[in-house]
Structures are given as structure tokens and as C-alpha cells.
N, C-alpha and C. Protein backbone atom coordinates (compact mmCIF):
# COMPACT_ATOMS: atom_id res chain seq x y z
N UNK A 1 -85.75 -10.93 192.05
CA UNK A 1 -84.35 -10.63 192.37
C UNK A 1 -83.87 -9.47 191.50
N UNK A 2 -83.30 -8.11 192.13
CA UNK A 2 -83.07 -7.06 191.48
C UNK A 2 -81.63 -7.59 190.59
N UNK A 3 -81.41 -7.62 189.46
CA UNK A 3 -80.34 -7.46 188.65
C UNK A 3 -80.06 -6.40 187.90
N UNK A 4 -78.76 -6.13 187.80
CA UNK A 4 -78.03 -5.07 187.20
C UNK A 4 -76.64 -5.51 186.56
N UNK A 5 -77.07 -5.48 185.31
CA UNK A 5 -76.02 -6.04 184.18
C UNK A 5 -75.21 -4.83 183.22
N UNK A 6 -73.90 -4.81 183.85
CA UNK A 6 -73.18 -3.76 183.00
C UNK A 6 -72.55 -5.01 181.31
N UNK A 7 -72.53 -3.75 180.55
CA UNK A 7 -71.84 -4.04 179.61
C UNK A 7 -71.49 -2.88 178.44
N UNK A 8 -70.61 -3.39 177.43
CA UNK A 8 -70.46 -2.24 176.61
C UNK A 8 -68.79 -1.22 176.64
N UNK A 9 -68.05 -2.02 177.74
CA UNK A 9 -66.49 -1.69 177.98
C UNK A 9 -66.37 -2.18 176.76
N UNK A 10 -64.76 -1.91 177.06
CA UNK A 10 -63.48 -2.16 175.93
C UNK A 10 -62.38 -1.61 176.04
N UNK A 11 -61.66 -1.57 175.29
CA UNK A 11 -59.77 -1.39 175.15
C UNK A 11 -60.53 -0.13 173.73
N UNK A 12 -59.84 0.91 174.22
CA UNK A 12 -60.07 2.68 173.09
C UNK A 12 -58.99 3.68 173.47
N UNK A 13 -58.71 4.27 172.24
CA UNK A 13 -58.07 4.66 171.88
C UNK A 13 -58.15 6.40 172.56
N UNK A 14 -57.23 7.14 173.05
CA UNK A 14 -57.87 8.46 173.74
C UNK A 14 -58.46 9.45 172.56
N UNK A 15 -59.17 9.55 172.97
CA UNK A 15 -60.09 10.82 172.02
C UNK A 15 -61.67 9.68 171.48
N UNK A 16 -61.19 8.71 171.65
CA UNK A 16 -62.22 7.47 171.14
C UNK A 16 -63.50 8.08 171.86
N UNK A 17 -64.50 6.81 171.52
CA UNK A 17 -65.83 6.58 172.28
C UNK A 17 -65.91 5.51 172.70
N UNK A 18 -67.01 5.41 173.58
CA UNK A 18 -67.60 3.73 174.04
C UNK A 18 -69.29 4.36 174.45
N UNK A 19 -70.63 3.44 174.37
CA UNK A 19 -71.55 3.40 174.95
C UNK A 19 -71.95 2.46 175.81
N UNK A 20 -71.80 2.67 177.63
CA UNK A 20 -71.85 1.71 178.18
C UNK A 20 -73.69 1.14 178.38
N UNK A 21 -73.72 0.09 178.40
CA UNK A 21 -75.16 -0.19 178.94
C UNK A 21 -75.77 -0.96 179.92
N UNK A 22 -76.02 -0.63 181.00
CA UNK A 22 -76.73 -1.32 182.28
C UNK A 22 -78.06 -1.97 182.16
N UNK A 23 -78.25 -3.10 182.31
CA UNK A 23 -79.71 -3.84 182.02
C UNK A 23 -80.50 -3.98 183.26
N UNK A 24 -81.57 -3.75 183.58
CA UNK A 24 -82.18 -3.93 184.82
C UNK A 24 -83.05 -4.81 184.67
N UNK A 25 -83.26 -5.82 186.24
CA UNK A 25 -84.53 -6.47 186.02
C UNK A 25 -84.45 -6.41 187.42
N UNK A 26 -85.88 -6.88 187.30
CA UNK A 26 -86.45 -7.22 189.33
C UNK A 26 -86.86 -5.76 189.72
N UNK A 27 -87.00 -5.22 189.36
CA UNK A 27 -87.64 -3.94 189.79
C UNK A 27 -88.09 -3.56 189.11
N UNK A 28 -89.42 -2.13 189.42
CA UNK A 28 -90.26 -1.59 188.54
C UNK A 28 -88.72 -0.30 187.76
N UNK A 29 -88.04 -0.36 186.94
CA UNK A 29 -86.97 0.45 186.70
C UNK A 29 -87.38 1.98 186.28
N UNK A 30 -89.02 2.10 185.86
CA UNK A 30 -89.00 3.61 185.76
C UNK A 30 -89.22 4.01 187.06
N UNK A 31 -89.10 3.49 188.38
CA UNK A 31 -89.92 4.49 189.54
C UNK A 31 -88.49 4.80 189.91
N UNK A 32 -86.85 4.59 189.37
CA UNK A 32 -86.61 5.19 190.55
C UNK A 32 -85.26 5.84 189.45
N UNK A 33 -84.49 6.41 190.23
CA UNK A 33 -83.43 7.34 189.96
C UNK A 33 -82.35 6.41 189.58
N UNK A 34 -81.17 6.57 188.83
CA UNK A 34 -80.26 5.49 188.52
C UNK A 34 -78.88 6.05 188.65
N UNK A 35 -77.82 5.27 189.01
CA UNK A 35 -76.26 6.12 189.11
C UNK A 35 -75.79 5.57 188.60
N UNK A 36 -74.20 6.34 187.87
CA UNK A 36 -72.94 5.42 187.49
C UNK A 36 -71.79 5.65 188.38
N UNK A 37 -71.16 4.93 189.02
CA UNK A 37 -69.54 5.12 189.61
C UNK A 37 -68.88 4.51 188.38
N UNK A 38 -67.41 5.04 189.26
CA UNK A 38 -66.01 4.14 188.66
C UNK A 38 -65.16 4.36 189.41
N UNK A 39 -63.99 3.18 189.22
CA UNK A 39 -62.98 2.78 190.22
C UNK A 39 -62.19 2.73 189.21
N UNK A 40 -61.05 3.43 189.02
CA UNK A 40 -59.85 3.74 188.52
C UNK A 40 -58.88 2.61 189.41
N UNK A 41 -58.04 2.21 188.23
CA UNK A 41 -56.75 1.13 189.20
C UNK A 41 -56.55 1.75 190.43
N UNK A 42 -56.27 1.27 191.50
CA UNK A 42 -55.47 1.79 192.89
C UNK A 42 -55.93 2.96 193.88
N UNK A 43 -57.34 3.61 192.97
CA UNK A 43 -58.26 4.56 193.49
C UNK A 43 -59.36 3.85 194.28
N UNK A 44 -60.46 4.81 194.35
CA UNK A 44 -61.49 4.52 195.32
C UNK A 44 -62.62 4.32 194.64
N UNK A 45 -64.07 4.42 195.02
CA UNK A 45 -64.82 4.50 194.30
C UNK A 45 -65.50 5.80 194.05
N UNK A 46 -65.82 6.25 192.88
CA UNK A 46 -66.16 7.56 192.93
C UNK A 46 -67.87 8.00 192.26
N UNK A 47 -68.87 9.15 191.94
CA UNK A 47 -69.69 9.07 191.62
C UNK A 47 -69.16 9.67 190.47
N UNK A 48 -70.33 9.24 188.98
CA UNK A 48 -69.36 9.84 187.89
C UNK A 48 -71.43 10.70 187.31
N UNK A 49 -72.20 9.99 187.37
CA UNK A 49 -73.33 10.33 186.92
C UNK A 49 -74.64 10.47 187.34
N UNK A 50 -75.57 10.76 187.36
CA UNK A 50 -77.10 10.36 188.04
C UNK A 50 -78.16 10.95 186.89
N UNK A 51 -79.41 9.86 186.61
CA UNK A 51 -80.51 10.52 186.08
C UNK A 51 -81.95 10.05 186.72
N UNK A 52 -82.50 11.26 186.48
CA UNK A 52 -84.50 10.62 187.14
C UNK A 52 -84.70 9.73 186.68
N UNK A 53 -86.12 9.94 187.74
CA UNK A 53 -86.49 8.49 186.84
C UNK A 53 -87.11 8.64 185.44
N UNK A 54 -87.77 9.74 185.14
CA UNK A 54 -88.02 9.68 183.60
C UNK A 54 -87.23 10.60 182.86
N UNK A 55 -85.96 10.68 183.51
CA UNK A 55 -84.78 10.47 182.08
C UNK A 55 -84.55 12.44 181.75
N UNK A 56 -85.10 13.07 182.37
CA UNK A 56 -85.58 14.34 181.83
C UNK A 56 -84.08 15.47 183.08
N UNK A 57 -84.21 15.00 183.88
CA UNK A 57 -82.84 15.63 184.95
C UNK A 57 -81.61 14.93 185.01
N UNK A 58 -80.66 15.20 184.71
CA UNK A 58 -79.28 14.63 184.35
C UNK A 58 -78.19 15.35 185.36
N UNK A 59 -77.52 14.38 185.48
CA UNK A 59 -76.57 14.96 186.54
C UNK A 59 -74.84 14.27 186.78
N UNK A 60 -73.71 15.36 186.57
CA UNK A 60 -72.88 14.88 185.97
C UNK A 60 -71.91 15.24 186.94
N UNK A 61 -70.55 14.52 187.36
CA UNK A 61 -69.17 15.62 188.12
C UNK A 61 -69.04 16.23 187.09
N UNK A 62 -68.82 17.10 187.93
CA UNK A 62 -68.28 18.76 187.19
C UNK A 62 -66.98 18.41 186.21
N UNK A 63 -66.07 18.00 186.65
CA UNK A 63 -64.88 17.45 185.44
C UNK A 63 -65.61 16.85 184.46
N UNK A 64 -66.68 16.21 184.44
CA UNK A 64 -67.13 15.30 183.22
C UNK A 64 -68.01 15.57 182.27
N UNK A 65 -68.89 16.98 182.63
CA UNK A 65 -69.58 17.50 181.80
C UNK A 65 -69.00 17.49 180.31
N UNK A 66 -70.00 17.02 179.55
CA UNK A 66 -69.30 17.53 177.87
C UNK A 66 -68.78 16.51 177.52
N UNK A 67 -68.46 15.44 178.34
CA UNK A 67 -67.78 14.52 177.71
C UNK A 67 -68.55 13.15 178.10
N UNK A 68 -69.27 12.97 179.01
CA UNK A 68 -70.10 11.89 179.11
C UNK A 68 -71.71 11.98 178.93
N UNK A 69 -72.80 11.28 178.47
CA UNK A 69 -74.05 11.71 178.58
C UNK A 69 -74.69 10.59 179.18
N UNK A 70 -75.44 10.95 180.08
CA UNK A 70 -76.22 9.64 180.86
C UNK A 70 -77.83 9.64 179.86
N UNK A 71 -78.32 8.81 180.03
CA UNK A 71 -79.86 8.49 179.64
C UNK A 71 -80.36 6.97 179.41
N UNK A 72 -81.31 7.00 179.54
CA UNK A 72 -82.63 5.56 179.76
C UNK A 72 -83.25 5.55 178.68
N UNK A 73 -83.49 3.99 178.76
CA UNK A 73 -84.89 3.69 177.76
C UNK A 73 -85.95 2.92 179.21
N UNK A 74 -87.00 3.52 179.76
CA UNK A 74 -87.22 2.90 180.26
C UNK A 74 -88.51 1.45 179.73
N UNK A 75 -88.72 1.69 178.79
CA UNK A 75 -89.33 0.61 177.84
C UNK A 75 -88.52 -0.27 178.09
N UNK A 76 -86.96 -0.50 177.56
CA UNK A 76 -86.42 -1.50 177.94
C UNK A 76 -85.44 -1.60 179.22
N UNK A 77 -85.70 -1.03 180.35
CA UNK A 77 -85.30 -1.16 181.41
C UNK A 77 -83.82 -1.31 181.41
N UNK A 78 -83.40 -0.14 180.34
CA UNK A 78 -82.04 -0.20 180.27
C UNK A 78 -81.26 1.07 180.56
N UNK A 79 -80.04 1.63 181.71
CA UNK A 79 -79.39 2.04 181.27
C UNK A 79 -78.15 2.60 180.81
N UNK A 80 -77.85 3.70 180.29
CA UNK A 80 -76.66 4.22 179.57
C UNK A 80 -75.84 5.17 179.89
N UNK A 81 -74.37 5.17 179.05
CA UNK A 81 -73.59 6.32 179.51
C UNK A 81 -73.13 6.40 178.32
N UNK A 82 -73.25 7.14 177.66
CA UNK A 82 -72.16 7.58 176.41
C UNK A 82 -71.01 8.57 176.92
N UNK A 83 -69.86 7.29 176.60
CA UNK A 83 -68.36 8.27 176.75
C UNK A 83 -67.85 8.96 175.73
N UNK A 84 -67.36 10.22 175.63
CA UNK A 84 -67.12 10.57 174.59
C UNK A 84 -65.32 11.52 174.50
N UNK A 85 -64.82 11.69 174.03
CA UNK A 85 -62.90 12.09 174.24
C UNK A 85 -62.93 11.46 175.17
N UNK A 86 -62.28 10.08 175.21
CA UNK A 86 -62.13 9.63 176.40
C UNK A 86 -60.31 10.26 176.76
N UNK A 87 -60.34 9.82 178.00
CA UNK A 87 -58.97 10.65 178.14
C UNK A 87 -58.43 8.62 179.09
N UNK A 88 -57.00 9.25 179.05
CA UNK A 88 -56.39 7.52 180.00
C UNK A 88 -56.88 7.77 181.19
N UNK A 89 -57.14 9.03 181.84
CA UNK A 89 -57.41 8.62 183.32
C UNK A 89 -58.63 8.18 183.22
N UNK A 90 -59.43 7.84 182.30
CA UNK A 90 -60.71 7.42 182.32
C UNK A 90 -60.76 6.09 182.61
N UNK A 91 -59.88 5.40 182.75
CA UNK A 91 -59.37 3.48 182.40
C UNK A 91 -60.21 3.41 183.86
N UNK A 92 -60.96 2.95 183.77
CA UNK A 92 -61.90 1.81 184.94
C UNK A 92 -63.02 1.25 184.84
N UNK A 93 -63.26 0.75 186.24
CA UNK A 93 -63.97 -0.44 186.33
C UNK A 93 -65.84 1.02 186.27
N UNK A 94 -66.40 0.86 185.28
CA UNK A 94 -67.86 1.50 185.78
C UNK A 94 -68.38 0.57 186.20
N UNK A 95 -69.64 0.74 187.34
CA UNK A 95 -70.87 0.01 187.27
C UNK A 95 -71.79 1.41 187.52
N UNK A 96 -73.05 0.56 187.76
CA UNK A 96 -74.57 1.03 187.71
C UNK A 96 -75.36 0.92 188.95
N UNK A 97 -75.94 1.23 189.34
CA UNK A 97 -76.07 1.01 191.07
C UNK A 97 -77.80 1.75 190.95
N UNK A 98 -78.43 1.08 191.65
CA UNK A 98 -80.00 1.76 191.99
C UNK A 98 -80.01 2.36 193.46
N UNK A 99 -80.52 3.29 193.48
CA UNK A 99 -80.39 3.63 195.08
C UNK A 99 -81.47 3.51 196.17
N UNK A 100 -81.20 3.51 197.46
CA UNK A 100 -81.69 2.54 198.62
C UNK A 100 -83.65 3.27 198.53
N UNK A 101 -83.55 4.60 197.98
CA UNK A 101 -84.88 5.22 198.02
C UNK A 101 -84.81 6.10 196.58
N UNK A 102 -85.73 6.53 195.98
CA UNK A 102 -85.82 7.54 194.92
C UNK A 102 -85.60 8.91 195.53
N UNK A 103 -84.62 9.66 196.01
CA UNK A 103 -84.63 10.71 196.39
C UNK A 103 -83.10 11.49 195.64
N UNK A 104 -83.29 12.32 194.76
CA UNK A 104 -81.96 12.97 194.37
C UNK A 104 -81.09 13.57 195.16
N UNK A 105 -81.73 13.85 196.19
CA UNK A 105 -80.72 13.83 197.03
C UNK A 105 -79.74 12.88 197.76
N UNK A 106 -79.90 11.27 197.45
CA UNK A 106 -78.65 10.72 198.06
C UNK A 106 -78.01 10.27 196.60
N UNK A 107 -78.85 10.22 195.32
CA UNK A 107 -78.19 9.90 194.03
C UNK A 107 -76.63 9.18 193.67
N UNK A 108 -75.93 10.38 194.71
CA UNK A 108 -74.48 11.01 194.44
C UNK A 108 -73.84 9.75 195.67
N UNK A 109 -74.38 9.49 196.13
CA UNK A 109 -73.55 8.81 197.37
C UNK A 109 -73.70 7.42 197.52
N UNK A 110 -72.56 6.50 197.50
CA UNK A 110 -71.80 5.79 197.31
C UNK A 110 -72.79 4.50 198.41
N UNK A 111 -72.65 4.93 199.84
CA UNK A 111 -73.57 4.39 200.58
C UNK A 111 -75.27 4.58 200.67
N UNK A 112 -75.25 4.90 200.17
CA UNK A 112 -76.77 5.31 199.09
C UNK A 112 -77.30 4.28 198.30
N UNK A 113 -76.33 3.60 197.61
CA UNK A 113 -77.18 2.47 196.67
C UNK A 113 -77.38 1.34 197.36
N UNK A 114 -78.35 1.06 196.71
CA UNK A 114 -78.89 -0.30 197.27
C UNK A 114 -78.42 -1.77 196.55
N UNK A 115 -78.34 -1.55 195.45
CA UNK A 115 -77.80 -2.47 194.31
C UNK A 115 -77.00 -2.00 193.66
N UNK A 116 -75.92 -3.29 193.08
CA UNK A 116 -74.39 -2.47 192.18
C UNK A 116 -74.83 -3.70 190.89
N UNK A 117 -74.58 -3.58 189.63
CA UNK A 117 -74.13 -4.02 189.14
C UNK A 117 -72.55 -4.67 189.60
N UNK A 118 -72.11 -5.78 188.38
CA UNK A 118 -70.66 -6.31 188.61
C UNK A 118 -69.40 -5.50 187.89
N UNK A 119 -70.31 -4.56 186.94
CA UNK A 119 -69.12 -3.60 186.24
C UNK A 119 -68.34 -4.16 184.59
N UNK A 120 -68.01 -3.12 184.00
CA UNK A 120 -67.80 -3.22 182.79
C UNK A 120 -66.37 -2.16 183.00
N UNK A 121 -65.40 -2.96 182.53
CA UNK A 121 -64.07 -2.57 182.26
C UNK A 121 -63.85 -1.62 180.88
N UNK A 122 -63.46 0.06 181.46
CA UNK A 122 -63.14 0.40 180.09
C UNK A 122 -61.56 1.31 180.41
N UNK A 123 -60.72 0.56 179.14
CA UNK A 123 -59.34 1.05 179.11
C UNK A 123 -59.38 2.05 178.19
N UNK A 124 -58.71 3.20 178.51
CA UNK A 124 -58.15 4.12 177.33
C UNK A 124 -56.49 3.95 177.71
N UNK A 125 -55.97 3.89 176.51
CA UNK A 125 -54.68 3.27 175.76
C UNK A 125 -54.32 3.29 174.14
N UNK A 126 -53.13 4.01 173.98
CA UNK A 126 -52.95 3.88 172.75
C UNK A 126 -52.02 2.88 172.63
């Protein structure tokens, strides 16, 4: 059974940090490509990240460059997002999502994944 375990939210301060971390099991986790969304209160769902499968091609929205970094351990079938200046519009729900085939080309798209994590809540708030 494929699982995908977010964790690593919290309540931060703007300009703060957080390192989120997605745990995988049930799948071979280095064969395939990995994403992050987020759902902002009253918004939609959006794509925020994507990396290969061995961790080496990174891929970010253009607003988010510089301020978030994606990367894997695939030893421990885990992975990550380091947030960094977080800003308030950042306040949402992330998850982690595997997608339906290894192809970077659907990475980015929403109906693309095959599996979601349940998501890790992160507030920015002073």
C-alpha cells in the first residue's frame, strides 16, 4: 500500500523557516519523480515544486525560487521542502503527491498524481 506521510508544519513567524518532510512507503521511491502542492485558505490547489528521481533536477514556480528548496534522501525514502522568508501568503495546507507515471512532463499537474499525502499545515503569522 503506497503511503505518503507529510509532516514538519507549524505556526512561524514571517521571515521564519520550516523543513517540511514527506515519508514514503509502498513503492520503490527512487524510480520515480516527486511533487509538492498547497492550498491556501479559500484558494485552489496549486503546484509549488517537483524533483527527479535522483534528486539532481529541481523544479520550482517561478514566484518561489530562492525561497523554497526541494530535495530527497532516497536511502530513507523521504521527501523535503525547505521553506525559507516565509511570507503570510504562504499559510497552507502542503502535501506530497507521487505521480501517475515518471515523466517530467506531467510533474506540474495536479491530475497527474497518483497518490497525495494528507498534508501538513503551515501558518505564517506574527
Amino acid at each position: 500500500e503506497v503511503q505518503l506521510v507529510e509532516s514538519g508544519g507549524g505556526l512561524v513567524q514571517p521571515g521564519g523557516s520550516l523543513r517540511l518532510s514527506c515519508a514514503a512507503s509502498g513503492f520503490t521511491f527512487s524510480s520515480t519523480a516527486m511533487s509538492w502542492f498547497r492550498q491556501a485558505p479559500g484558494k485552489g490547489l496549486e503546484w509549488v515544486s517537483s524533483i527527479d528521481r535522483s534528486g539532481i533536477s529541481k523544479y520550482y514556480q517561478d514566484s518561489l525560487k530562492g525561497r523554497f528548496t526541494i530535495s530527497r534522501d532516497n536511502a530513507k525514502n523521504t521527501l523535503y521542502l525547505q521553506l525559507n522568508s516565509l511570507k503570510t501568503e504562504y499559510t497552507a495546507m502542503y502535501y506530497c503527491a507521487m505521480p501517475k507515471m515518471n515523466d517530467l512532463a506531467i510533474i506540474r499537474e495536479i491530475d497527474s498524481m497518483d497518490y497525495w499525502g494528507e498534508g501538513t499545515l503551515v501558518t505564517v503569522s506574527s
